[in-house]
Protein backbone atom coordinates (compact mmCIF):
# COMPACT_ATOMS: atom_id res chain seq x y z
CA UNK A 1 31.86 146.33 -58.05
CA UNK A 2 34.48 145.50 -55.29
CA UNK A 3 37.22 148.07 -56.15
CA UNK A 4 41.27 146.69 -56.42
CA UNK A 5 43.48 147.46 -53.80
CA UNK A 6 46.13 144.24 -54.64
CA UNK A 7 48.66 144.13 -56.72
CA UNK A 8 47.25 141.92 -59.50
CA UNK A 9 50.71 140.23 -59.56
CA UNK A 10 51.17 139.34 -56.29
CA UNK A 11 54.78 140.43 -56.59
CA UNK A 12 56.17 143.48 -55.18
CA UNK A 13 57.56 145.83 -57.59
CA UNK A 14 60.87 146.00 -58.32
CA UNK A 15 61.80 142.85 -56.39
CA UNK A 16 63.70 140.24 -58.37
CA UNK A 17 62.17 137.78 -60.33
CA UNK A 18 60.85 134.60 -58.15
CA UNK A 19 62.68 131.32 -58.05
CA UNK A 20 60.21 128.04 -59.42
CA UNK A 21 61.05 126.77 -55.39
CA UNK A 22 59.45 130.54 -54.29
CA UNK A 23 56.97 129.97 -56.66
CA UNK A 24 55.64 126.85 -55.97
CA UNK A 25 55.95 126.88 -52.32
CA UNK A 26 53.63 130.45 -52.65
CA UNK A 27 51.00 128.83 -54.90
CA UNK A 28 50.96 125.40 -52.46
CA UNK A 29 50.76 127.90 -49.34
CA UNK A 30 48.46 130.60 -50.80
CA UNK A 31 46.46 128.75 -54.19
CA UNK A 32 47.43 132.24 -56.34
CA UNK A 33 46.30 131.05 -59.24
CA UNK A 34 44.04 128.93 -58.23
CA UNK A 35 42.16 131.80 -56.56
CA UNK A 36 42.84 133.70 -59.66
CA UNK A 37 40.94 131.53 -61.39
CA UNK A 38 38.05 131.45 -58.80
CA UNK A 39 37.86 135.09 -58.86
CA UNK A 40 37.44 135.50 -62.51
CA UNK A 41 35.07 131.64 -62.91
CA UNK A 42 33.42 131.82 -59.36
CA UNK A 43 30.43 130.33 -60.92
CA UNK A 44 32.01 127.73 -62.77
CA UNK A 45 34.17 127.01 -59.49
CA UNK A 46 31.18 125.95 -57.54
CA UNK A 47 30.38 122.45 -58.18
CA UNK A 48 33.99 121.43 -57.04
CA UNK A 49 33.35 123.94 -53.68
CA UNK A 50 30.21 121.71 -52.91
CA UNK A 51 32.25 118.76 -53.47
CA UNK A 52 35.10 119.58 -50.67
CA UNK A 53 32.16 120.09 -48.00
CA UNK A 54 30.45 117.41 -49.10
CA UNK A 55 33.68 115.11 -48.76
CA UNK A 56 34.56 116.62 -45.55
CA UNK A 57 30.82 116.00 -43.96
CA UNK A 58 31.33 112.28 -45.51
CA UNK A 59 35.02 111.82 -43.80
CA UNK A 60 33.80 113.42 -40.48
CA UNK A 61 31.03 110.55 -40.60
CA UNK A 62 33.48 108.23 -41.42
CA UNK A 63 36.37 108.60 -38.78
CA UNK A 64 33.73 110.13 -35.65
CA UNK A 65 35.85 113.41 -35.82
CA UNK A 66 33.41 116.42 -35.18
CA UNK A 67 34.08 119.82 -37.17
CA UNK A 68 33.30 123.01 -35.82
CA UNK A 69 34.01 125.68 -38.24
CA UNK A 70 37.40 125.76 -38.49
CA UNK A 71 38.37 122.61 -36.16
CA UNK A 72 37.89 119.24 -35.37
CA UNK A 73 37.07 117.93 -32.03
CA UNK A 74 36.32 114.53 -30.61
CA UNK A 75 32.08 113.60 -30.55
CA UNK A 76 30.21 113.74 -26.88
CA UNK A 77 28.75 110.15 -26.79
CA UNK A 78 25.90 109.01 -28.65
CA UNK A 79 26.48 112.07 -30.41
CA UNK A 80 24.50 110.65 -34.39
CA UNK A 81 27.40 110.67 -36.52
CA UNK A 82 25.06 111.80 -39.38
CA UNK A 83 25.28 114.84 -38.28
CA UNK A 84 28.70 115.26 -39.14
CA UNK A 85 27.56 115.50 -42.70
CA UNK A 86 25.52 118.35 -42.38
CA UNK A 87 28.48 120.26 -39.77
CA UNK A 88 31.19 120.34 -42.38
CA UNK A 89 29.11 122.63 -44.83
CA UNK A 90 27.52 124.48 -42.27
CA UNK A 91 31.18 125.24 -41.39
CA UNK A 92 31.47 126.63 -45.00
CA UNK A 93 28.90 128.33 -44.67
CA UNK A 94 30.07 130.16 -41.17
CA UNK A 95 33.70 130.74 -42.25
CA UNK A 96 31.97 132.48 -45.42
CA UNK A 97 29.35 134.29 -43.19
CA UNK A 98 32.40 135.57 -40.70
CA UNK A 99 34.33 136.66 -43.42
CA UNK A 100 31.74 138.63 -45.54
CA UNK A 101 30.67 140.56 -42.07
CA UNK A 102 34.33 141.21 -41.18
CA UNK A 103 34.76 142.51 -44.63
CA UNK A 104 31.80 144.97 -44.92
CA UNK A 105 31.71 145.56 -40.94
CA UNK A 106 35.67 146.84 -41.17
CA UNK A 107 36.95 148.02 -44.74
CA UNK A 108 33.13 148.33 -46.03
CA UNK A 109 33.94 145.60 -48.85
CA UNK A 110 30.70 144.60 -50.12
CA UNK A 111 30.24 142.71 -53.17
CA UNK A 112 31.96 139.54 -54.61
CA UNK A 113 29.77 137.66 -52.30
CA UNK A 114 29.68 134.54 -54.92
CA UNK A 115 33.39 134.59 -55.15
CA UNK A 116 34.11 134.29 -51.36
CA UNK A 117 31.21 131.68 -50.39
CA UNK A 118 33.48 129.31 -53.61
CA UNK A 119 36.85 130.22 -52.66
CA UNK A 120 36.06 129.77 -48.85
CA UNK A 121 35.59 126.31 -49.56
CA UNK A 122 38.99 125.73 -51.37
CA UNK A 123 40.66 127.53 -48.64
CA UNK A 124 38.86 124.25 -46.09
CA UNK A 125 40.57 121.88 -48.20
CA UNK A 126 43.30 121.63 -45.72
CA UNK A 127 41.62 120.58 -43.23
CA UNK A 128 40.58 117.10 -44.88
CA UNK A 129 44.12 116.07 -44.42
CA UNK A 130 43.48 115.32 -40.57
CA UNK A 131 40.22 113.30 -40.99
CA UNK A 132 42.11 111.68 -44.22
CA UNK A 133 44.95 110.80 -42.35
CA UNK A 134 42.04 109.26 -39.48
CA UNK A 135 40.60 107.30 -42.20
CA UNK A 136 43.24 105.90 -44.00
CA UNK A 137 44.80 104.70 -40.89
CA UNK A 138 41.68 103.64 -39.33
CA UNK A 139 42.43 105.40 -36.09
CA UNK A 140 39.93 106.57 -33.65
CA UNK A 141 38.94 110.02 -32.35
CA UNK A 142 40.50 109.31 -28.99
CA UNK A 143 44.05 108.24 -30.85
CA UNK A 144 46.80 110.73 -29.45
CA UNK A 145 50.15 111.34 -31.01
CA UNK A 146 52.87 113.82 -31.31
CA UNK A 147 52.51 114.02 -35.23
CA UNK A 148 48.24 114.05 -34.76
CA UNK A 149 48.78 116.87 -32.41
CA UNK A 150 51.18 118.91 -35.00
CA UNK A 151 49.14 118.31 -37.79
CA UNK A 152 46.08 119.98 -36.98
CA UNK A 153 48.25 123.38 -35.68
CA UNK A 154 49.89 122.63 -39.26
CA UNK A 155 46.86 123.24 -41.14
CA UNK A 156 45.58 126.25 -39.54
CA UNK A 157 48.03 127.83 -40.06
CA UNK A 158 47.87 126.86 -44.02
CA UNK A 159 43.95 127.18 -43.85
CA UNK A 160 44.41 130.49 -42.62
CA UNK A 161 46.67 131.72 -45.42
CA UNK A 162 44.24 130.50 -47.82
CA UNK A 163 41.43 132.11 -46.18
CA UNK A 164 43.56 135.58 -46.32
CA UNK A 165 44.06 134.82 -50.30
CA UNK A 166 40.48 134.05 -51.03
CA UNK A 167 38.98 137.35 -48.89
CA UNK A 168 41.99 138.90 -50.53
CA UNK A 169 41.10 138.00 -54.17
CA UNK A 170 37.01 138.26 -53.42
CA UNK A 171 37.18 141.71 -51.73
CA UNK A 172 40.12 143.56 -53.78
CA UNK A 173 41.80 144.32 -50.39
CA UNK A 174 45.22 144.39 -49.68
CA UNK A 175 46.84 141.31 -48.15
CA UNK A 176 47.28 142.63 -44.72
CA UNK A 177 43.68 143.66 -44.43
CA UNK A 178 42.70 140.44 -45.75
CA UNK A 179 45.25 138.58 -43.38
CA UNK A 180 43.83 140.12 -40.46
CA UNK A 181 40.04 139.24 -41.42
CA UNK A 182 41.67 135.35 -41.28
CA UNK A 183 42.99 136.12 -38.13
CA UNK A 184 39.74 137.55 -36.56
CA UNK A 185 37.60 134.13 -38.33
CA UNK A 186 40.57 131.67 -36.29
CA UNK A 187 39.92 133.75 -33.15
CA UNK A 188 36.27 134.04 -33.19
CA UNK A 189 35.99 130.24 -34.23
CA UNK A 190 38.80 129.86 -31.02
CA UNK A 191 36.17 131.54 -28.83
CA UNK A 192 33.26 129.57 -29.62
CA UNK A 193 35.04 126.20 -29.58
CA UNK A 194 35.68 127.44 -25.82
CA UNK A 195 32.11 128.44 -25.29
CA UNK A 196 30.50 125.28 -26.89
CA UNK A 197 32.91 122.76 -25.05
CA UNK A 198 32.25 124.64 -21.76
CA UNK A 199 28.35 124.66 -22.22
CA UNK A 200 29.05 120.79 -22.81
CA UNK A 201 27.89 121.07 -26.08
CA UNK A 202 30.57 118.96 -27.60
């Protein structure tokens, strides 16, 4: 059993009643309910998780755009762009794998493993905006923009506040706790992006 340590409601007590603006601009930035949902259905919740990785591998085939947990960087040539279909859920997999060791490693969370491998997932869905925007446009990984350049920073910082919701919901710990298990993921994914690009691995 993972024991509560959120407020169920997600609103501080006492504090006035929340606008439908405040209200949908929290559930579009943080999925509430949509996590809600997860937390009590994880089960149920993951045939559409497989389907998110599975579209990201497929997009990251599609537009050349290479993920790396977290990221996307531009393919080293002759790099087989197959491959990008099996990256993308291995990414899953890693953000999940970060998270649950961050969880049990720091605040001794165990449990509601099931629950964060299928809200993970949801929490990724951000980042098929950038390969979605590469596709529809039918731009190339080289392509360079202001707006391609703002995007990505754009949705890690949204992925991130998902990320904080799901561990939130799947761990029962409070939102700062969770927050800074996000933060650590980013950072540690940060690190190895450096490491890989300097080995020449990407």
């Amino acid at each position: 059993m993972v024991s509560e340590e959120r407020n169920p409601t997600g609103t501080p007590e006492g504090s006035k009643p929340e606008t439908s603006m405040g209200f949908l601009g929290r559930e579009l930035l943080f999925g509430r309910s949509l996590f809600r949902f997860i937390d009590q259905q994880p089960l149920a919740s993951m045939p559409l998780s497989i389907l998110i990785v599975t579209l990201g591998g497929w997009l990251s085939s599609q537009t050349g755009l290479e993920p790396l947990l977290l990221f996307f960087v531009s393919p080293s040539t002759g790099t087989n762009r197959l491959l990008f279909m099996v990256l993308f859920p291995l990414g899953w997999l890693g953000t999940f794998a970060i998270s649950e060791a961050l969880s049990v490693g720091l605040f001794h969370r165990k449990g509601g493993r099931l629950r964060l491998l299928t809200s993970s997932a949801f929490a990724m869905l951000p980042l098929l905006i950038v390969p979605g925007i590469f596709y529809m446009l039918g731009l190339n990984p080289g392509t360079t923009s202001l707006y391609l350049v703002l995007v990505p920073v754009v949705v890690q910082a949204w992925v991130m506040c998902l990320l904080s919701k799901a561990i939130m919901f799947s761990k029962g710990l409070g939102m700062e706790k969770a927050g800074l298990i996000s933060l650590a993921v980013v950072y540690l994914n940060v690190a190895f992006l450096l490491v890989s690009l300097q080995a020449g691995l990407f």
